[in-house]
Structure formats: C-alpha cells, structure tokens
Protein backbone atom coordinates (compact mmCIF):
# COMPACT_ATOMS: atom_id res chain seq x y z
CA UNK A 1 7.70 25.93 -18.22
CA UNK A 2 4.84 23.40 -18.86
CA UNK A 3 3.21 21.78 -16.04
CA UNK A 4 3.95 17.61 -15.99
CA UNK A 5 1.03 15.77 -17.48
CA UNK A 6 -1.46 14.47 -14.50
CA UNK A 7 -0.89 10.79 -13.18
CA UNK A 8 -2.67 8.40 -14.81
CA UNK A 9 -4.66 5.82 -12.24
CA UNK A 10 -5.66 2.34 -14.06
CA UNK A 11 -8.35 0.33 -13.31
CA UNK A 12 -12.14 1.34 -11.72
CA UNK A 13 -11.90 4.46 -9.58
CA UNK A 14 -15.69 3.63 -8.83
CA UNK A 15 -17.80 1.01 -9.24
CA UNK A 16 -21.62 0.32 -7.20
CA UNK A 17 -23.11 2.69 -4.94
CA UNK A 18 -21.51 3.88 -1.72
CA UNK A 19 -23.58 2.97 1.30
CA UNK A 20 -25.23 6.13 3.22
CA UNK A 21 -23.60 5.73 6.58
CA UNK A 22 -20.00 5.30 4.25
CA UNK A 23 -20.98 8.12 2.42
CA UNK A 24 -21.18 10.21 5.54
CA UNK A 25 -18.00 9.03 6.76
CA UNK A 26 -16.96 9.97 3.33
CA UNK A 27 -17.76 13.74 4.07
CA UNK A 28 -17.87 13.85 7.79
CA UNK A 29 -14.08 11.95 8.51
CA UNK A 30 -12.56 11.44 5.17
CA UNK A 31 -11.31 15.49 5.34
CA UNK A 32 -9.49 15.00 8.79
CA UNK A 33 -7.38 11.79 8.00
CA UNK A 34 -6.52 13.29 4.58
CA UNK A 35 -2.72 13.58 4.00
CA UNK A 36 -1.26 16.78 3.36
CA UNK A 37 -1.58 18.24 -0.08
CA UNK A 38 1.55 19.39 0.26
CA UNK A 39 5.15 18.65 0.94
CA UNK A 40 5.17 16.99 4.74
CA UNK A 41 6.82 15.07 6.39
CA UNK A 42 4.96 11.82 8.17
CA UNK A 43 5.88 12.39 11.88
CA UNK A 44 4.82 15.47 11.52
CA UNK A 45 1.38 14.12 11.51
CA UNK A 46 1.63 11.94 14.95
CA UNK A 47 4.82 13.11 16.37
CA UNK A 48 4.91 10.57 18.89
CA UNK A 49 4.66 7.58 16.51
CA UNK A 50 7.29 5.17 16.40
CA UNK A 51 7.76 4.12 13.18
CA UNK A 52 6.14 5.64 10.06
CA UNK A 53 4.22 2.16 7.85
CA UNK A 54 2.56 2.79 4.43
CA UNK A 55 0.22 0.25 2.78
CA UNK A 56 -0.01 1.38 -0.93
CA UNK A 57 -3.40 0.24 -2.67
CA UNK A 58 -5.44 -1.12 0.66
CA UNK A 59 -8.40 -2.33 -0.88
CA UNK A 60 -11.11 -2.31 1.20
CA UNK A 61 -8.73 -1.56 4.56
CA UNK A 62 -9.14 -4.92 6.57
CA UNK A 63 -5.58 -5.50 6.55
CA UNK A 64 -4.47 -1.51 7.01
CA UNK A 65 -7.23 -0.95 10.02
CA UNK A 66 -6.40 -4.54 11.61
CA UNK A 67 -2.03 -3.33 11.62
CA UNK A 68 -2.97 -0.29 12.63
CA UNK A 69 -5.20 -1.43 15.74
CA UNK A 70 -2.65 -3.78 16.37
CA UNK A 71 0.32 -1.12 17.21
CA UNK A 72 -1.15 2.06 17.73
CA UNK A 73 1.78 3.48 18.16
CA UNK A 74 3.19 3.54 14.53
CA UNK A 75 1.57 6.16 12.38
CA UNK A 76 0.17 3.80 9.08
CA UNK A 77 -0.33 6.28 6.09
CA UNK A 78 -2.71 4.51 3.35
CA UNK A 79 -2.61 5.63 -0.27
CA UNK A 80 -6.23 4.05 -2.57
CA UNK A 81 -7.91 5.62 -5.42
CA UNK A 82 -10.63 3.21 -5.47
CA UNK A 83 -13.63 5.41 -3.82
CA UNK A 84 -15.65 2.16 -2.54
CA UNK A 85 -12.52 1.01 -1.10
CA UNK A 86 -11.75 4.06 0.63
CA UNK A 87 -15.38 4.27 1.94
CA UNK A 88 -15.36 0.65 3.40
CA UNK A 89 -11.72 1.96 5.17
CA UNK A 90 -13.61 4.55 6.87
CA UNK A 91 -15.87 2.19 8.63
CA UNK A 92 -12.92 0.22 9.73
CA UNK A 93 -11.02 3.15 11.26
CA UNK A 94 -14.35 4.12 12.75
CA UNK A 95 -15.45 0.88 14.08
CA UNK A 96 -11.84 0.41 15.71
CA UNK A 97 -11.49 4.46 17.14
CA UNK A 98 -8.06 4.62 15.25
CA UNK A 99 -6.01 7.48 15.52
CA UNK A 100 -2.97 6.58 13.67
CA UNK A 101 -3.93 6.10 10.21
CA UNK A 102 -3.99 9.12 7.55
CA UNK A 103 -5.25 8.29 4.44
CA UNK A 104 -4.55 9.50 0.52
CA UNK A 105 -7.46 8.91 -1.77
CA UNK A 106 -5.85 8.86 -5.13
CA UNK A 107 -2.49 7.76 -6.81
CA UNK A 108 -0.08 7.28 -4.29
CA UNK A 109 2.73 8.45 -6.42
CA UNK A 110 1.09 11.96 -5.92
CA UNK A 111 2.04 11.58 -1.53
CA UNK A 112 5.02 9.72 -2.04
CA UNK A 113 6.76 13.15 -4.41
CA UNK A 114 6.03 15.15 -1.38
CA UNK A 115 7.11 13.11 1.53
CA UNK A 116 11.24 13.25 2.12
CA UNK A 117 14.01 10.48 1.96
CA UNK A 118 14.71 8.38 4.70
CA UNK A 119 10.80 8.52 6.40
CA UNK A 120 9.20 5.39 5.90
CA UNK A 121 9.79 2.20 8.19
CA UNK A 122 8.19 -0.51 6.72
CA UNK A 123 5.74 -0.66 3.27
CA UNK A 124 3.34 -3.27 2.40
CA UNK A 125 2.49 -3.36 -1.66
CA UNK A 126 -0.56 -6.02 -1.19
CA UNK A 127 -2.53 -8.02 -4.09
CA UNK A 128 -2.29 -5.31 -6.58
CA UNK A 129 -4.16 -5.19 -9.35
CA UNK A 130 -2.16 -8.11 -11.83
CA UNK A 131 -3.07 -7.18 -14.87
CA UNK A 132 -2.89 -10.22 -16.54
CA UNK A 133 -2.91 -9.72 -20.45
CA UNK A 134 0.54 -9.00 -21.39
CA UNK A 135 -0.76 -5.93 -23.34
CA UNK A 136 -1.52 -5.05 -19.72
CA UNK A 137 1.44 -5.94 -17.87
CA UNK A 138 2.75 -2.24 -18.46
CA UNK A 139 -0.37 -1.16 -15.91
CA UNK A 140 0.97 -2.69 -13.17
CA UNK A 141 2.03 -0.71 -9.83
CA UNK A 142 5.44 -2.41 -8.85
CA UNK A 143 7.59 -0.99 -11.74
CA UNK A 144 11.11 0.70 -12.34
CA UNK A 145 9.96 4.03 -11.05
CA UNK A 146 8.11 2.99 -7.85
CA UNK A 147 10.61 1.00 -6.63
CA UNK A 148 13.14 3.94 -7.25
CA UNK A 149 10.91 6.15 -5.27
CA UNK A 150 10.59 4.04 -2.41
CA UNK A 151 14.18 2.94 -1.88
CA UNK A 152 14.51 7.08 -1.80
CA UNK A 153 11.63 7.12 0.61
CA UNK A 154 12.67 3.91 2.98
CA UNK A 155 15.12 3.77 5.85
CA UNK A 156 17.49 1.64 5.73
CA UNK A 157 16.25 -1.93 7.03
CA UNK A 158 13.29 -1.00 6.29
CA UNK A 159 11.03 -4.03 5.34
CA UNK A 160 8.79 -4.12 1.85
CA UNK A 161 6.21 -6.33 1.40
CA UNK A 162 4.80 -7.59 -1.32
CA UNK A 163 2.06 -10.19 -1.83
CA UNK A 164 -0.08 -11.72 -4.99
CA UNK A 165 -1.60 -14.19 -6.50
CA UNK A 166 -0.06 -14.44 -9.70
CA UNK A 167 2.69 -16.26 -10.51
CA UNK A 168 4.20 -14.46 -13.13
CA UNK A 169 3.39 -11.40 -11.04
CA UNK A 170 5.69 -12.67 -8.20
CA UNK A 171 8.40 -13.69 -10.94
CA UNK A 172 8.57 -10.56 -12.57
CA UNK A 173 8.75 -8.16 -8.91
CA UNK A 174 11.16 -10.39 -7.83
CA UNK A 175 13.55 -10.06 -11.01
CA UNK A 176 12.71 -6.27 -10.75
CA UNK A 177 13.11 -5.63 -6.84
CA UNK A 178 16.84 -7.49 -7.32
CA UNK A 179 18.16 -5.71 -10.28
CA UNK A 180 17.74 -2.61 -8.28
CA UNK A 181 20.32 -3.65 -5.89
CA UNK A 182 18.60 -1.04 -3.56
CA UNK A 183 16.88 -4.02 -1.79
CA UNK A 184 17.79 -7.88 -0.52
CA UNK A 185 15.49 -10.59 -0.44
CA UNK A 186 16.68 -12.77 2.79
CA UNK A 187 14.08 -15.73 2.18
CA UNK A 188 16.13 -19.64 2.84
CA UNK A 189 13.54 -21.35 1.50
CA UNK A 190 10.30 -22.03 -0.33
CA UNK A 191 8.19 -21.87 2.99
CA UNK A 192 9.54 -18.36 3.31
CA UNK A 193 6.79 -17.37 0.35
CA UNK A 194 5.35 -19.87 -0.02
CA UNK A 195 3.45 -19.25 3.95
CA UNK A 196 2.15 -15.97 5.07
CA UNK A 197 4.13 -14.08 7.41
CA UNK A 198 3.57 -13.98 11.44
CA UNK A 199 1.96 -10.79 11.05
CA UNK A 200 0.03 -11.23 7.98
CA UNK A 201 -3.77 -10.20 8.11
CA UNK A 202 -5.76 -12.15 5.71
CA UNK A 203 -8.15 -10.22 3.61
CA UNK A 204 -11.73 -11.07 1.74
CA UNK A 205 -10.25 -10.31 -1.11
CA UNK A 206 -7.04 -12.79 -0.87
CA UNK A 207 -9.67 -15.43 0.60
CA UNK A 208 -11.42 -15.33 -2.79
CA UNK A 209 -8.34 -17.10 -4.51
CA UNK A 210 -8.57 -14.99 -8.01
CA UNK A 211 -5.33 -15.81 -9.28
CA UNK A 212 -3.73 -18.67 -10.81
CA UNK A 213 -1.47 -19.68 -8.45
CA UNK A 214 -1.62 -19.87 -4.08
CA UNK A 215 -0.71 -16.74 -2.48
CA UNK A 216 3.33 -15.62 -2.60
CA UNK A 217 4.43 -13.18 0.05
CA UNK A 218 8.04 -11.34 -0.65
CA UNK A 219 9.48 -10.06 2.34
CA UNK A 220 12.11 -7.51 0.93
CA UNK A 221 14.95 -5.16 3.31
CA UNK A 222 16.06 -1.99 1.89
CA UNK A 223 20.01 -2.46 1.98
C-alpha cells in the first residue's frame, strides 16, 4: 500500500539568521522538550499535570512560555514549524526554568494523528497566518479537517480559542466552528470578542496591528 503524501506546511519555515545562544538552545534543549515521534499520549509526558493545553502555531512563544509559567501545573504541548520562532521559544522556556512545556517543531497535524481522543483540556489557535488573497484562503490552518481532529482530540468542555486580526478571518471560523455542531460559542455580546479574555497574554506580534480590523477573540466549548 502507498505511503500518504507528506504534509504540506505554508508559509516561511525560515527566514534571518538564528542567534548563536538560540542556536545552542536549538541543539542543546530543543531534543529534550521534543514530543514523541510516535503515538503517546500527553500525560504520559508529566504525569502529574492537571490538565493537558496545546497552543497550535506559537509564534515566537511569549504567549505559550507566559501560560505556561503562569500554571505550572498543566502540561502546555506547543506545535510551530517556523524555526526562528521555535528558537526565540527556547529562550523563553529557558529564561523562565519551565518544565511543563514539550514542544513539536513542524506541522502540528503530524502530533495531533498520534495523540488519542479525549486528551486535550483547553487549545488556543492564535493569530494564524490569514492569508488574505482569496486564492489563498485555502492555506489557512482553521479548516474542515482540523477542527474534526480536534473535537476528536478535546474533552468535553474543553475550551478553544481562537484569535485574529482579520475580519473575514473571524467570519469565516466562526461559520465553520458552528456548522460542525461539535462546538458552542457561549459569547452574549459584542464585548465578549470584541475584548481580550482575563487570561489573554498579549504578544509583539498582535501589538503590531497587521490586520484590517482590531483584534477578535472566539472563545469556543467543545459540546
């Protein structure tokens, strides 16, 4: 039987030079905080956690290192395939001595097939790449199949969080999220996305105000 074709990441996987002292963490801690390679199952990798968070696409890790610090007690698994981004993580985790994050350095679709149902207690999807051009729109992470994968992967209650800058980006993750029916969306009101959460960590990144509208923040619950 033929093997599947390889995942396909969009966008840079690369871009300027790593740093030396990221580029050592890069060989020196990268390896231990690595996620299995194959099948596991997330407490297995901090059996005392409490709850099991993923942040899918964390940039340059402000907002990932700053959760994590925050409870040390949950176990926050971290899926990026941009190599800068995953070298600027590595100082955070450093700088902060965390021992509860684990980290996957490629397409997080690659983890999430080897992870079982039912693991994951809260996901954050923030600021993805928008992908703008509607010739583009196709690129983007939040589709049909992720959001099947994670209502497989997602206990029940579970929140999902999603976050951008784009309107039609919101619109269109919103129509999709619903039509699953594996999720609910208990905002009451316009201040409910229109604010950032409680718990929200503000990034560089979402400081830079890139897209064409103000930041919208979708609190989902997996029903």
């Amino acid at each position: 039987m033929d093997s599947p074709p390889p995942l396909r990441s969009f966008g840079r996987l690369k871009s300027r030079t790593i740093k030396p002292r990221q580029a050592a963490l890069m060989t020196d801690l990268l390896p231990a905080l690595r996620a299995p390679e194959t099948d596991f199952h997330p407490q297995s990798l901090m059996p005392d956690a409490a709850e099991v968070w993923l942040e899918i696409g964390f940039g340059g890790g402000e907002h990932m290192a700053a959760q994590a610090a925050r409870r040390r007690d949950v176990l926050v698994l971290g899926a990026e395939p941009f190599q800068n981004g995953v070298a600027s993580t590595l100082r955070h985790i450093e700088e902060a001595d965390l021992k509860n994050v684990r980290l996957h350095d490629g397409d997080v679709r690659d983890m999430l097939a080897r992870m079982p149902d039912a693991c994951l207690d809260r996901v954050f999807i923030l600021f993805p790449d928008p992908w703008p051009k509607a010739r583009h729109n196709k690129r983007r992470l939040v589709n049909e199949d992720l959001l099947a994968e994670l209502a497989r992967l997602m206990k029940p209650g579970a929140p999902l969080r999603f976050a951008t800058d784009w309107a039609d980006y919101a619109d269109r993750t919103l129509e999709r999220v619903l039509k699953t029916q594996d999720f609910s969306w208990p905002a009451q009101g316009p201040d409910d996305w229109r604010r950032p959460p409680l718990d929200h960590i503000t990034t560089r990144y979402e400081q830079k105000g890139l897209g064409d509208c103000a930041p919208v923040f979708l609190d989902f619950v997996r029903t």
